[in-house]
Structure formats: C-alpha cells, structure tokens
C-alpha atoms as a PDB file:
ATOM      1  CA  UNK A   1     100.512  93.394  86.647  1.00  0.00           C
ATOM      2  CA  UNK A   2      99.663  90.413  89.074  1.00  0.00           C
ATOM      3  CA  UNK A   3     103.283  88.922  88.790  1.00  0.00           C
ATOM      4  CA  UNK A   4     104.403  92.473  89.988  1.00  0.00           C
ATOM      5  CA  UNK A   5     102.416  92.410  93.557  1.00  0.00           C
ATOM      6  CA  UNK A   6     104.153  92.113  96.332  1.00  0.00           C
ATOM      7  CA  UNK A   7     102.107  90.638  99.500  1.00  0.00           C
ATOM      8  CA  UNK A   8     104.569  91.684 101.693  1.00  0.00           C
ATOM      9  CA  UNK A   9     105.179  88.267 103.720  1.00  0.00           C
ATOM     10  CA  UNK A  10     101.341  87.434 103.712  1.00  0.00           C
ATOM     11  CA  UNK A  11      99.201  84.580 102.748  1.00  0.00           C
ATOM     12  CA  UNK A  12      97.380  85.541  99.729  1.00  0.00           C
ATOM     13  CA  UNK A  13      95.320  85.162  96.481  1.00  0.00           C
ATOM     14  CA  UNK A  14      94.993  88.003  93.419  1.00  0.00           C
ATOM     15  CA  UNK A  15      92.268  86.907  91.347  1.00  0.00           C
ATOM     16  CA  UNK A  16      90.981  88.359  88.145  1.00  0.00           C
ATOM     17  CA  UNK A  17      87.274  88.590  87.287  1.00  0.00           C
ATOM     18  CA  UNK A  18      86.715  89.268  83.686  1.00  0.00           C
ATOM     19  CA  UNK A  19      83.791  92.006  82.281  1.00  0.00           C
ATOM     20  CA  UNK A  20      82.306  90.105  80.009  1.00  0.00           C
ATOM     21  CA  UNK A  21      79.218  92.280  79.659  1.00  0.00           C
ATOM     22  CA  UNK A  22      78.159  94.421  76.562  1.00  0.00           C
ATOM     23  CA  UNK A  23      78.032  98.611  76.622  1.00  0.00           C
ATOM     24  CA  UNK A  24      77.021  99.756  79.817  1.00  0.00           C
ATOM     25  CA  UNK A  25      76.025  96.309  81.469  1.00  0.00           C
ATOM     26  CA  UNK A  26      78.246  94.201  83.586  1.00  0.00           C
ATOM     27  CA  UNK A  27      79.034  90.481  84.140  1.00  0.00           C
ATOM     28  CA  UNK A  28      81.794  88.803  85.433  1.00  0.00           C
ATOM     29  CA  UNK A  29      83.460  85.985  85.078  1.00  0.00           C
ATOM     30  CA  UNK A  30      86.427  84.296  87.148  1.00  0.00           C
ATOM     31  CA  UNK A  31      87.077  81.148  84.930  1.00  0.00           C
ATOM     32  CA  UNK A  32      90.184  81.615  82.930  1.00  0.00           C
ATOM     33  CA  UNK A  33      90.991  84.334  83.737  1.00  0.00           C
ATOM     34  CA  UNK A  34      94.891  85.108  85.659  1.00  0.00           C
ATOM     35  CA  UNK A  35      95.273  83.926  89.444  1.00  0.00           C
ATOM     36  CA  UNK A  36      98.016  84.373  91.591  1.00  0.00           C
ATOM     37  CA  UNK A  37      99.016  82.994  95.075  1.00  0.00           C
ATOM     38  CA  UNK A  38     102.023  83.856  97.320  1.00  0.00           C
ATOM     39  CA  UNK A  39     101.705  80.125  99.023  1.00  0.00           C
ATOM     40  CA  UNK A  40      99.878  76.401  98.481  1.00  0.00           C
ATOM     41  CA  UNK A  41      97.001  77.108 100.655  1.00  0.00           C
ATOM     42  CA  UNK A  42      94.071  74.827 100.621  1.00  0.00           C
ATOM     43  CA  UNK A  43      91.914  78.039 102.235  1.00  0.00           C
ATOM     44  CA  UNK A  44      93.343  80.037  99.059  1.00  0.00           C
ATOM     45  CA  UNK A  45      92.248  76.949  96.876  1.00  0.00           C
ATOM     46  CA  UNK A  46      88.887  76.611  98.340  1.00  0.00           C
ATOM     47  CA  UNK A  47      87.685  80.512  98.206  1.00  0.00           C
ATOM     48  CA  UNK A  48      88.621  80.317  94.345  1.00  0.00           C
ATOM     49  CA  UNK A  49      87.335  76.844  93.868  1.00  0.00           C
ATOM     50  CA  UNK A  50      84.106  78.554  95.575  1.00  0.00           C
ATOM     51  CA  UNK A  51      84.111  81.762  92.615  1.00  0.00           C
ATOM     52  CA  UNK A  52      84.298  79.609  89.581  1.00  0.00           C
ATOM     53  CA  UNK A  53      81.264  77.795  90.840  1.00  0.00           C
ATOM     54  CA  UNK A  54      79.395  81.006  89.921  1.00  0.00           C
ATOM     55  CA  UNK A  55      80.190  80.932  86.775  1.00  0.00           C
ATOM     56  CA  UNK A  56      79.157  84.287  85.165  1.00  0.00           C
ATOM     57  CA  UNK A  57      77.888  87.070  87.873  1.00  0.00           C
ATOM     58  CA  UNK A  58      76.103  89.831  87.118  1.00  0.00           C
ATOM     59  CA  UNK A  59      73.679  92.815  88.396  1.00  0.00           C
ATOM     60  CA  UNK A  60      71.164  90.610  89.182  1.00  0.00           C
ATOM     61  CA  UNK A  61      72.941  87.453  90.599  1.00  0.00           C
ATOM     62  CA  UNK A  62      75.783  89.090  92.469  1.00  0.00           C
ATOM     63  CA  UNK A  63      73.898  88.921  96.163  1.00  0.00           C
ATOM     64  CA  UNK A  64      72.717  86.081  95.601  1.00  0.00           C
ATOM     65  CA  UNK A  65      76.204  84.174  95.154  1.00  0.00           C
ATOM     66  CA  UNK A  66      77.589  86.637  97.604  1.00  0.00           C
ATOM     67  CA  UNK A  67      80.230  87.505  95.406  1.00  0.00           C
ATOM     68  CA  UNK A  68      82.541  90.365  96.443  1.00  0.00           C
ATOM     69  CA  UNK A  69      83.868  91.442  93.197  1.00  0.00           C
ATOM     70  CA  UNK A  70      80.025  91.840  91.866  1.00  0.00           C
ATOM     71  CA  UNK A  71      79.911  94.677  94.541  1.00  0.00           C
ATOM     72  CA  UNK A  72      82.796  96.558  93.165  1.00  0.00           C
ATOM     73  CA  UNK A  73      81.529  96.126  89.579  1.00  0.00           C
ATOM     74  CA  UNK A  74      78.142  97.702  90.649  1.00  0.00           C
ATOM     75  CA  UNK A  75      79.262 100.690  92.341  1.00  0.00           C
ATOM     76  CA  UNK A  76      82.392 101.458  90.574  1.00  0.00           C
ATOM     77  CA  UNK A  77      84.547 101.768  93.799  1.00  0.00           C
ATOM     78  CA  UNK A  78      86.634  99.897  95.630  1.00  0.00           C
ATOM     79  CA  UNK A  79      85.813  97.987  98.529  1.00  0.00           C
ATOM     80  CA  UNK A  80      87.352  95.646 101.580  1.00  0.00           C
ATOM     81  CA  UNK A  81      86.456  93.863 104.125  1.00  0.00           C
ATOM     82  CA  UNK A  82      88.846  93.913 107.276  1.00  0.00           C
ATOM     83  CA  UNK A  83      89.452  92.586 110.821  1.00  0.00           C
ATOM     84  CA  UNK A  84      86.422  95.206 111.890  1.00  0.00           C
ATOM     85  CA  UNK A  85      84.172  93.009 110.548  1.00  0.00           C
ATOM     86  CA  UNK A  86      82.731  90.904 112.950  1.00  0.00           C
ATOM     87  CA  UNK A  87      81.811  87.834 111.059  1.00  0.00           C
ATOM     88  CA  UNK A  88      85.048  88.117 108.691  1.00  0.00           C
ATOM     89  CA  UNK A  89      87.639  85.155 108.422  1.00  0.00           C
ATOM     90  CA  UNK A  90      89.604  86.394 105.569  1.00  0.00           C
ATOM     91  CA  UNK A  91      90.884  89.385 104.455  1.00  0.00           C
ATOM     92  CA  UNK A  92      89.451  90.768 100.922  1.00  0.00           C
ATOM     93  CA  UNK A  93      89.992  93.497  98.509  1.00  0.00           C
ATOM     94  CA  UNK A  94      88.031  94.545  95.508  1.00  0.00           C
ATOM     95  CA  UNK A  95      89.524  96.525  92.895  1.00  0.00           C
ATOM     96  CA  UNK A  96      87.087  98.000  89.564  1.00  0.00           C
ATOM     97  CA  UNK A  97      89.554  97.903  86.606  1.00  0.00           C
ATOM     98  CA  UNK A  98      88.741 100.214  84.391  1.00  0.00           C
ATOM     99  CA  UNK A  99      90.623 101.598  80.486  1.00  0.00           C
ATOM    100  CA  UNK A 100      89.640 104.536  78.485  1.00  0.00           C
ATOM    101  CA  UNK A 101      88.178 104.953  75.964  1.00  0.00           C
ATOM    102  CA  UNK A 102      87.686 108.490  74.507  1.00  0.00           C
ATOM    103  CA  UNK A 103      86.186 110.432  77.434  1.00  0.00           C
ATOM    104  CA  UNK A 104      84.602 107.414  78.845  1.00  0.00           C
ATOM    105  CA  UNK A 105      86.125 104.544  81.177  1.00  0.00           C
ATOM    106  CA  UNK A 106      85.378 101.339  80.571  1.00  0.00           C
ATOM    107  CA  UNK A 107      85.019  98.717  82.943  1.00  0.00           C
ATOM    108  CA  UNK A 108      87.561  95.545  82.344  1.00  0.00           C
ATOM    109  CA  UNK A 109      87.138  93.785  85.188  1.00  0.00           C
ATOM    110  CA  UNK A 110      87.412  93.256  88.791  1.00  0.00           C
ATOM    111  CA  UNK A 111      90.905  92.122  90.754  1.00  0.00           C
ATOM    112  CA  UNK A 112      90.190  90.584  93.844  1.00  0.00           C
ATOM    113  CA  UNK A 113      92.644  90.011  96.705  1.00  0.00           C
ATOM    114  CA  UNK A 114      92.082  87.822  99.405  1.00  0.00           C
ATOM    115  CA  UNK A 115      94.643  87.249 102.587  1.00  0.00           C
ATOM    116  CA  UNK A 116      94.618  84.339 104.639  1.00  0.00           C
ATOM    117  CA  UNK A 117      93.992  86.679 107.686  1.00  0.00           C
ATOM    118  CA  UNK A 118      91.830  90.151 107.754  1.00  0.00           C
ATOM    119  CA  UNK A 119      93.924  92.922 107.800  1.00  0.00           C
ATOM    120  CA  UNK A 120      92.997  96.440 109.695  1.00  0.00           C
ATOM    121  CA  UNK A 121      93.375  98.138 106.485  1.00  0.00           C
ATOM    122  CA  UNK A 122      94.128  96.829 102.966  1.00  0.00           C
ATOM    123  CA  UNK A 123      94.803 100.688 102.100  1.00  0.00           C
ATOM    124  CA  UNK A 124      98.798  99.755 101.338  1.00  0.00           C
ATOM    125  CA  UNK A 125      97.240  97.301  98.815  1.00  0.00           C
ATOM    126  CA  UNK A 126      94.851  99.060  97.492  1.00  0.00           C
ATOM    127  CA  UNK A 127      97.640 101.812  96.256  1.00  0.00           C
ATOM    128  CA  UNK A 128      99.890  99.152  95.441  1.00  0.00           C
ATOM    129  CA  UNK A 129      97.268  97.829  92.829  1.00  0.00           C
ATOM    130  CA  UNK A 130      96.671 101.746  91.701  1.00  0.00           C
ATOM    131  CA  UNK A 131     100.574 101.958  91.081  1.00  0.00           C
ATOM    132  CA  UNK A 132     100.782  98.529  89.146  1.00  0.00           C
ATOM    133  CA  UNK A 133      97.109  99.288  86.732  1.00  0.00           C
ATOM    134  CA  UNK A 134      98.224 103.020  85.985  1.00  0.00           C
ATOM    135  CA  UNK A 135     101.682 101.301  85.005  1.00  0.00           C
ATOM    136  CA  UNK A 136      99.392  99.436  82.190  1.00  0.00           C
ATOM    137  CA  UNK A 137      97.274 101.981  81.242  1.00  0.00           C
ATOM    138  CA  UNK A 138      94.414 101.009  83.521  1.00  0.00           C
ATOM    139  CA  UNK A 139      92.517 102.681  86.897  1.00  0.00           C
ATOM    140  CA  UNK A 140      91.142 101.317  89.122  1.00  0.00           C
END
C-alpha cells in the first residue's frame, strides 16, 4: 500500500506504527515497521529518528511523547494538523488502520504522513490512503 502513494510533487514521509497491543488495548510501535519517503530529507530523517525514540506508545504515554499517531489510535478517527495551526512547521496526517474480524474491526495500526510543509487540507490524502487500505482489505 505505501509503495502505491503518490505525494503528488511534495516532500514527504508515510510511516507505519504497528498495534502491538492485546484485545481491546492499544500500543504502538514505529520500529520496524515500513517507511517511505518521496526525497532524502534530513527534516524527514529527523521527525522519524524523533518516533523511534519512543519506543512503544500507548494510552497512557501518548501525550506525554507528543506522539500524533497515539491520538488517532485513541479516538479511532483520523486526524491532521495543517497550515491553520499556528505553531505548526510540518504538515501531518494520521490514519487508524483497522481489519475485520467477524463483526468487529480491529485496530492494526496507525499510518502517519508527514509533508515537509503544512498543507490547508490533507483531505486529497486522506482519501487517497482510504482508496489504497480498502484495496487490501483494510479501513481506515
């Protein structure tokens, strides 16, 4: 699924957080698991450099490390942070990734995109990354 995103002429990062978390609990974790950038950025290589230095994040660390992808794994929903935020310097995307199982989905992770510079709206990416999970048999 990563290979297949296009970032459209942008400088960016897809990064997968793993759920590594048992039944109904969460915790992620960012170290090997699949990355992706467009372009050789040391920004790009810093900001993941930065994740795996959390190690494993869960409910009650996520704040604390100010990790991004803890927030989507705790509500369930997407979120992004854009050029309306005042003290933003890149642009970022949170994805929930989830499979099902029977009548229940199950969350697999979290993909995280990051862009070199905030966008207005990551909503193009955001259905982009819809397209390419439901291709796989996942939602997000």
């Amino acid at each position: 699924m990563m290979t297949r995103f296009d970032f459209e002429g942008n400088s960016g990062s897809l990064m997968f957080w793993e759920n590594t978390g048992d039944g109904n609990s969460w915790s992620l974790k960012l170290a090997g698991q699949p990355s992706r950038s467009n372009q050789d950025h040391k920004g790009l290589k810093n900001y993941r450099k930065n994740c795996l230095r959390y190690g494993e994040v869960g409910p009650d660390t996520w704040v604390q490390h100010h990790c991004f992808a803890g927030q989507a794994a705790q509500t369930g929903v997407p979120h992004q942070r854009t050029n309306r935020d005042p003290d933003q310097f890149m642009g970022q995307l949170v994805v929930p990734v989830f499979r099902e199982l029977g009548v229940q989905m199950i969350l697999v992770g979290v993909i995280e995109l990051v862009t070199l510079v905030p966008k207005q709206s990551h909503d193009a990416d955001l259905d982009q990354i819809k397209r390419l999970l439901w291709a796989e048999n996942l939602h997000g």
